[in-house]
N, C-alpha and C. Protein backbone atom coordinates (compact mmCIF):
# COMPACT_ATOMS: atom_id res chain seq x y z
N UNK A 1 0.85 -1.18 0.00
CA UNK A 1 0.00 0.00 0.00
C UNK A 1 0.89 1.24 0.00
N UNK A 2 0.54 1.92 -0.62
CA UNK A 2 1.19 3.35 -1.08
C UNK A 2 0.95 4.39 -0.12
N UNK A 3 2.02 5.13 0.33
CA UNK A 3 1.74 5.63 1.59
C UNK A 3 1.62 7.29 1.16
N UNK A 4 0.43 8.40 1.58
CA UNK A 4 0.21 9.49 1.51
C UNK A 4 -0.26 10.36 2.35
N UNK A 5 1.19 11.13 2.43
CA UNK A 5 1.60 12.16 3.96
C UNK A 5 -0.22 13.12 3.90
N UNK A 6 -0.55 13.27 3.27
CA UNK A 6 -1.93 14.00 3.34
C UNK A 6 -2.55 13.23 3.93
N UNK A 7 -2.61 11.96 3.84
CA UNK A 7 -3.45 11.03 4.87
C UNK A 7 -3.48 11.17 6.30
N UNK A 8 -2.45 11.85 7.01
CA UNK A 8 -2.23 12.38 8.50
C UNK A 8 -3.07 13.76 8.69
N UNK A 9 -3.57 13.53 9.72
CA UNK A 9 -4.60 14.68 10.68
C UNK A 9 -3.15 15.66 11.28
N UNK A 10 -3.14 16.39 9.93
CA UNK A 10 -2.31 17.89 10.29
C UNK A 10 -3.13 18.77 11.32
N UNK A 11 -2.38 19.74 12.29
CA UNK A 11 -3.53 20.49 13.04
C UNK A 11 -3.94 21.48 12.36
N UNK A 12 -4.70 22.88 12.86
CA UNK A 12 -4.61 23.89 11.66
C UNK A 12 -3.65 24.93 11.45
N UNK A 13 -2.73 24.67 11.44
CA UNK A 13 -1.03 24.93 11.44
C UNK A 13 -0.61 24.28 9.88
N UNK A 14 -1.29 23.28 9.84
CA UNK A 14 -0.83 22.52 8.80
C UNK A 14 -0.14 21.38 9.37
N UNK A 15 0.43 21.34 10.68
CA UNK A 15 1.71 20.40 11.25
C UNK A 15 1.33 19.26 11.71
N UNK A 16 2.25 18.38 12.76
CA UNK A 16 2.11 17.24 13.40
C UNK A 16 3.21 17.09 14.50
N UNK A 17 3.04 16.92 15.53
CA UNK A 17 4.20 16.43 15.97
C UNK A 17 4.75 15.46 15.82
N UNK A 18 5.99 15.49 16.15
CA UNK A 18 7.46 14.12 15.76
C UNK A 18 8.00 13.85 16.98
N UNK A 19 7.70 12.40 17.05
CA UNK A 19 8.53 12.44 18.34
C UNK A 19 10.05 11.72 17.93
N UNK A 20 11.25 11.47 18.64
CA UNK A 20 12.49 11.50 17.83
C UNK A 20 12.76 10.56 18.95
N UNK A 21 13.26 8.66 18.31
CA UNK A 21 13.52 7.90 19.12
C UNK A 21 14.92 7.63 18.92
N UNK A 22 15.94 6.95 19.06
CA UNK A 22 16.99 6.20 19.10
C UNK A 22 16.60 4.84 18.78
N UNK A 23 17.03 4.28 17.60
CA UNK A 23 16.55 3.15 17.33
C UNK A 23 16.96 1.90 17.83
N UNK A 24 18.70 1.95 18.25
CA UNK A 24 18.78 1.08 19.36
C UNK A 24 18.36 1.31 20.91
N UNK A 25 18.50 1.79 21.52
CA UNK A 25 18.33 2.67 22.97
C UNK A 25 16.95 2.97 23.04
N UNK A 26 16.36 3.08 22.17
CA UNK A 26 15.08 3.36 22.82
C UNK A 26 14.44 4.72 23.46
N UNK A 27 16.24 5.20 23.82
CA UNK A 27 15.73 6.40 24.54
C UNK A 27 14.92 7.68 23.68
N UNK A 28 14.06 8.47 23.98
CA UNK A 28 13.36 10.02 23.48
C UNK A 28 14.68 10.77 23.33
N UNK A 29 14.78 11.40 22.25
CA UNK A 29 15.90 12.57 22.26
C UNK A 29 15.05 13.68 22.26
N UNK A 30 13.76 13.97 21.55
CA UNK A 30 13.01 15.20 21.02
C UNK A 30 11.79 14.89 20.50
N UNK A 31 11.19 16.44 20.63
CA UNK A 31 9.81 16.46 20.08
C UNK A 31 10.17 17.89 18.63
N UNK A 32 9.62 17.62 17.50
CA UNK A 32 9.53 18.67 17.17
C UNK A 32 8.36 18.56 16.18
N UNK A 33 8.08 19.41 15.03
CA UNK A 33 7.21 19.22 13.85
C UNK A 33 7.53 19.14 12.52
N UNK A 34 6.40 18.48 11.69
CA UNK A 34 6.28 18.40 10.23
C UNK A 34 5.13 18.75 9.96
N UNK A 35 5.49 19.46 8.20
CA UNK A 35 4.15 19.47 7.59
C UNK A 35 3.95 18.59 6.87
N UNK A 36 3.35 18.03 5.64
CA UNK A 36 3.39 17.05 4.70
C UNK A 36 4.41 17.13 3.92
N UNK A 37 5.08 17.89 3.38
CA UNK A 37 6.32 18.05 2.25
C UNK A 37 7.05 18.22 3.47
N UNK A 38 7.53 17.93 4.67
CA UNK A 38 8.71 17.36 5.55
C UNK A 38 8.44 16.14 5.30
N UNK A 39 7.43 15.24 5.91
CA UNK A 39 7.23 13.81 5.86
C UNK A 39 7.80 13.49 4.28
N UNK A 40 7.26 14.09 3.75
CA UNK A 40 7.71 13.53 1.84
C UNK A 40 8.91 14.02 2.24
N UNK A 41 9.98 15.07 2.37
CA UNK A 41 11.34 14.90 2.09
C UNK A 41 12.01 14.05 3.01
N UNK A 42 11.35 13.86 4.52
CA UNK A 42 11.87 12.56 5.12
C UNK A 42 12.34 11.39 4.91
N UNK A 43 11.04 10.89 4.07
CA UNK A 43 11.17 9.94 3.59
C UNK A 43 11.69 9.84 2.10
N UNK A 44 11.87 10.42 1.76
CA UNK A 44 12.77 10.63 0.28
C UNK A 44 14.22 10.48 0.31
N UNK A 45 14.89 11.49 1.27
CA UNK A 45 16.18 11.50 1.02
C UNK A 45 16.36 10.83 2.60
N UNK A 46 15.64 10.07 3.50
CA UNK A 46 16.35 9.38 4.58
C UNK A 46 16.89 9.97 5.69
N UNK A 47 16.86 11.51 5.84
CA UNK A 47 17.49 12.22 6.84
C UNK A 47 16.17 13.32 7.08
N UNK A 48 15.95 13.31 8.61
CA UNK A 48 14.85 13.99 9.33
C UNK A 48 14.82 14.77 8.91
N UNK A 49 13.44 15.92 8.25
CA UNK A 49 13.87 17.07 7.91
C UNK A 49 12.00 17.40 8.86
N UNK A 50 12.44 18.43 9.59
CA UNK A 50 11.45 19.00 10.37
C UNK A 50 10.74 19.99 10.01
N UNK A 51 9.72 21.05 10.51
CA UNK A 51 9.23 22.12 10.07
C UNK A 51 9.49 23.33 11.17
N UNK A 52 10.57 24.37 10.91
CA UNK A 52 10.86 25.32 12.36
C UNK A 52 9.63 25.98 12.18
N UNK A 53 9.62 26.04 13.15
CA UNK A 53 7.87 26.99 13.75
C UNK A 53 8.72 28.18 13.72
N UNK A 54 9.73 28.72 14.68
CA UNK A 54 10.02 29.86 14.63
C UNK A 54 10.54 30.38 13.51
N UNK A 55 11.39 29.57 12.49
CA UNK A 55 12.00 30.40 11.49
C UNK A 55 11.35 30.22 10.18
N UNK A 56 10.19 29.44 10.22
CA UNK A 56 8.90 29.07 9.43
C UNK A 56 9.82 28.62 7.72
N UNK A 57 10.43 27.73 8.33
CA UNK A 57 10.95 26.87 6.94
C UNK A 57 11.58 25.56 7.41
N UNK A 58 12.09 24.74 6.49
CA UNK A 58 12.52 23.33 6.74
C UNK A 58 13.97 23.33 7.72
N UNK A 59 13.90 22.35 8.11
CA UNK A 59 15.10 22.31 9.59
C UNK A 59 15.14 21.05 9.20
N UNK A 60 16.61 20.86 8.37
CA UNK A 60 16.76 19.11 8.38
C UNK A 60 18.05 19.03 9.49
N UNK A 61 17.90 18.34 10.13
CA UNK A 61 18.29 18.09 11.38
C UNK A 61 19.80 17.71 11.15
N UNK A 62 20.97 18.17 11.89
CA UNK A 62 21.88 18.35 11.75
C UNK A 62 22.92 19.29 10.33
N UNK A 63 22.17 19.90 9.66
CA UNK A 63 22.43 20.62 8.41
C UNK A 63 23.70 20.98 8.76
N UNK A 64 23.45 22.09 10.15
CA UNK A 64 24.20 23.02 10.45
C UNK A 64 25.60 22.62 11.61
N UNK A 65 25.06 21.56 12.63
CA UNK A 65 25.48 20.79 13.66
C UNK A 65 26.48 19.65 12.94
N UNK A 66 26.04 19.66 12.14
CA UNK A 66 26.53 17.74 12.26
C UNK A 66 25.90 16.51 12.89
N UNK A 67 25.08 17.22 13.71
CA UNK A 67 24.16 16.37 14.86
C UNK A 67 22.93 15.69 14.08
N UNK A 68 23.39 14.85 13.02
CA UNK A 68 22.32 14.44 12.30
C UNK A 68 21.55 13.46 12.70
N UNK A 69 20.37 13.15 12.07
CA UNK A 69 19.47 12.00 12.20
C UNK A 69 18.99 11.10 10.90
N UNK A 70 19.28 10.19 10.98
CA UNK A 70 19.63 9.16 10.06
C UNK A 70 17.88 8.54 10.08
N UNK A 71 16.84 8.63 9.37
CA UNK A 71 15.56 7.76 8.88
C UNK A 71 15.92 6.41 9.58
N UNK A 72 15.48 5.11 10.17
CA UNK A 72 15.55 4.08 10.05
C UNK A 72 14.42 3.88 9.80
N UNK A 73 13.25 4.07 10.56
CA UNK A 73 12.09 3.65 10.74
C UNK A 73 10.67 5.09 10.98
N UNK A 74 9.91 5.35 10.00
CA UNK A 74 8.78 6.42 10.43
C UNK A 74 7.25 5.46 11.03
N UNK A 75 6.98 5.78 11.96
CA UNK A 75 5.56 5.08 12.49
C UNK A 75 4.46 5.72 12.52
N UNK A 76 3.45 5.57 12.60
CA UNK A 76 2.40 6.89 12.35
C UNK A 76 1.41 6.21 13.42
N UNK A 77 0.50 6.94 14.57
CA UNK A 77 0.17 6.61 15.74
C UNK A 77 -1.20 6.11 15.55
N UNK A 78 -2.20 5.82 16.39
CA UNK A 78 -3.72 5.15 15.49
C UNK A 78 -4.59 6.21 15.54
N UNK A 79 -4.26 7.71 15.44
CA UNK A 79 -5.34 8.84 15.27
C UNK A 79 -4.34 9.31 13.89
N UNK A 80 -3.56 8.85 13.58
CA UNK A 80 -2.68 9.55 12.57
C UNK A 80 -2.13 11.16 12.67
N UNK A 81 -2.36 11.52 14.14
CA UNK A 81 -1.81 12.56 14.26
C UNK A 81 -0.95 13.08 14.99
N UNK A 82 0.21 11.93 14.89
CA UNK A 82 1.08 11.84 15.59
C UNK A 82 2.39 10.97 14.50
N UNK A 83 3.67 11.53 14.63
CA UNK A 83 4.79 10.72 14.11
C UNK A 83 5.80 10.18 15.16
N UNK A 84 6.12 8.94 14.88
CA UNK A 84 7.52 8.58 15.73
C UNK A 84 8.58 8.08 14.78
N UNK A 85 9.73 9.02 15.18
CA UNK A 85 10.45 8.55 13.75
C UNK A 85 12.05 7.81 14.73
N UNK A 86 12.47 6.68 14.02
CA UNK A 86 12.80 6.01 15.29
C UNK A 86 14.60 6.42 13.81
N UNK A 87 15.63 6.79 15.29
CA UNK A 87 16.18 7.47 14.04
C UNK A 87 18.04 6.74 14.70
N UNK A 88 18.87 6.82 13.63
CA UNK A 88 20.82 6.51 14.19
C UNK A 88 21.24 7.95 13.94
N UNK A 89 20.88 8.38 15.35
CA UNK A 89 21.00 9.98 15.81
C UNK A 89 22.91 9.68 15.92
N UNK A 90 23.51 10.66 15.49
CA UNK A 90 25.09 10.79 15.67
C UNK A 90 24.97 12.45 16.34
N UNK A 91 25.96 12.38 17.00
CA UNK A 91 25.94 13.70 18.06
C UNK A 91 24.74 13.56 19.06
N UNK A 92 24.58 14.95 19.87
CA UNK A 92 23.54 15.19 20.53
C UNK A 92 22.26 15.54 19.70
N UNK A 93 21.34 15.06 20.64
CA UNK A 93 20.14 15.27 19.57
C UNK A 93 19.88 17.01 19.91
N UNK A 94 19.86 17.07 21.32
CA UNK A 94 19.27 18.46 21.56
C UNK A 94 20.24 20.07 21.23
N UNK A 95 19.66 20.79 20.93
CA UNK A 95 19.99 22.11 20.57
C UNK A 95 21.04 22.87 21.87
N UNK A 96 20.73 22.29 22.85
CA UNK A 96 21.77 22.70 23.96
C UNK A 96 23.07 21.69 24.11
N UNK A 97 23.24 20.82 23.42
CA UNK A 97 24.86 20.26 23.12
C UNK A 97 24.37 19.00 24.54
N UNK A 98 23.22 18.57 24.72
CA UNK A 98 22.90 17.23 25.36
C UNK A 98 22.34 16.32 24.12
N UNK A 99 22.21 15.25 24.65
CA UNK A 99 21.91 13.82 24.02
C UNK A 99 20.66 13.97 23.93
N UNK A 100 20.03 14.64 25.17
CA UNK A 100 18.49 14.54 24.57
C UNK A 100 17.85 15.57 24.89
N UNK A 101 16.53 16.26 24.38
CA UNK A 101 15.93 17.35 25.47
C UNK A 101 15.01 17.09 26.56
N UNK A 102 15.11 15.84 27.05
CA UNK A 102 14.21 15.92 28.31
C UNK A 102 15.45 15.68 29.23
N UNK A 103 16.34 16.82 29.82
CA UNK A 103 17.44 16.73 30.12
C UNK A 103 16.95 17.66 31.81
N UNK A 104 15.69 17.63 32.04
CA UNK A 104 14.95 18.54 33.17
C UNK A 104 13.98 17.81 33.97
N UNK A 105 13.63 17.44 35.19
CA UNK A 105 13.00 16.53 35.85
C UNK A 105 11.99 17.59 36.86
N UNK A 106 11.44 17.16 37.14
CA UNK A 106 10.29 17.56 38.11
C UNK A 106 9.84 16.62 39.01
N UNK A 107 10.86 16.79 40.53
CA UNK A 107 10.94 15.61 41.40
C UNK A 107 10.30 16.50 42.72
N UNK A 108 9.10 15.79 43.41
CA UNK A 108 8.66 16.48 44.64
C UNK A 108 8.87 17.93 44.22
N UNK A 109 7.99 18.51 43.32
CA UNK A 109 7.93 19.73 43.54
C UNK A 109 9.03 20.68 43.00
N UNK A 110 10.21 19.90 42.77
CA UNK A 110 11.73 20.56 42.66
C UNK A 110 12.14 19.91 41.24
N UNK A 111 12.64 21.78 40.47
CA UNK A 111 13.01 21.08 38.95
C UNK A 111 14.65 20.46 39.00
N UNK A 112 14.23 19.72 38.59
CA UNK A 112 16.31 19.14 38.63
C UNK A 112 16.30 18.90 37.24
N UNK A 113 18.47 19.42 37.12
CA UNK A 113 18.97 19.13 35.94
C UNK A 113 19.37 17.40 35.87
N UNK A 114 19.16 16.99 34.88
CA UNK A 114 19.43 15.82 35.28
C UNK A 114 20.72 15.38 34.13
N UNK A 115 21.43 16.34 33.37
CA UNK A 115 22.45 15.78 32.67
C UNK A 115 22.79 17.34 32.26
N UNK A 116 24.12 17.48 32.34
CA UNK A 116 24.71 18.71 31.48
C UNK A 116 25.49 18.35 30.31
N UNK A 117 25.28 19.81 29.36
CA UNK A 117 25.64 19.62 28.22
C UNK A 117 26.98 18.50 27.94
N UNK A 118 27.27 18.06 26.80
CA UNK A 118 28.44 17.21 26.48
C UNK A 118 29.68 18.29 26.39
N UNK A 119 30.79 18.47 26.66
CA UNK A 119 31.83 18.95 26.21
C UNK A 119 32.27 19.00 24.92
């Protein structure tokens, strides 16, 4: 079956969220978004390409970093409005020079860092 990114429940943004796995590890690195022509260049050329909300154009992930994300696997959730793209992240995934962005905890009340940036 032939797969068509219009088939996903965009919000009225046009977008979707992405959630960004580690395909061995398992672990979450990130959340970010796509519109339909991200999902199509995703899956075209094999390397995550996102939608920046703030700079309102394509963000293929590591362009600029090196901190790329490698396609292995895209999953699509059972409301279709949701992506998990399970990815062979090289570098840190997150924008602050960590591995991942849920790098912040909320324990009893108290926010803790729970990993600082990589060197």
């Amino acid at each position: 079956m032939s797969f068509d990114p219009t088939s996903l429940k965009f919000n009225a943004d046009g977008l979707l969220p992405v959630i960004a796995q580690d395909h061995r590890t398992k672990e979450v690195l990130m959340l970010a978004w796509m519109n339909a022509d991200a999902v199509a260049k995703t899956l075209d050329a094999g390397r995550v390409t996102y939608w920046s909300r703030s700079r309102q154009s394509y963000w293929i992930k590591g362009e600029s970093s090196g901190h790329t994300q490698k396609l292995v696997d895209l999953r699509i959730d059972c409301d279709r409005d949701c992506i998990l793209v399970l990815v062979d992240q090289t570098g840190p995934a997150c924008h602050t020079n960590r591995e991942n962005c849920f790098y912040t905890s909320v324990i009893t009340g108290d926010e803790v860092i729970l990993t600082e940036p990589l060197a």
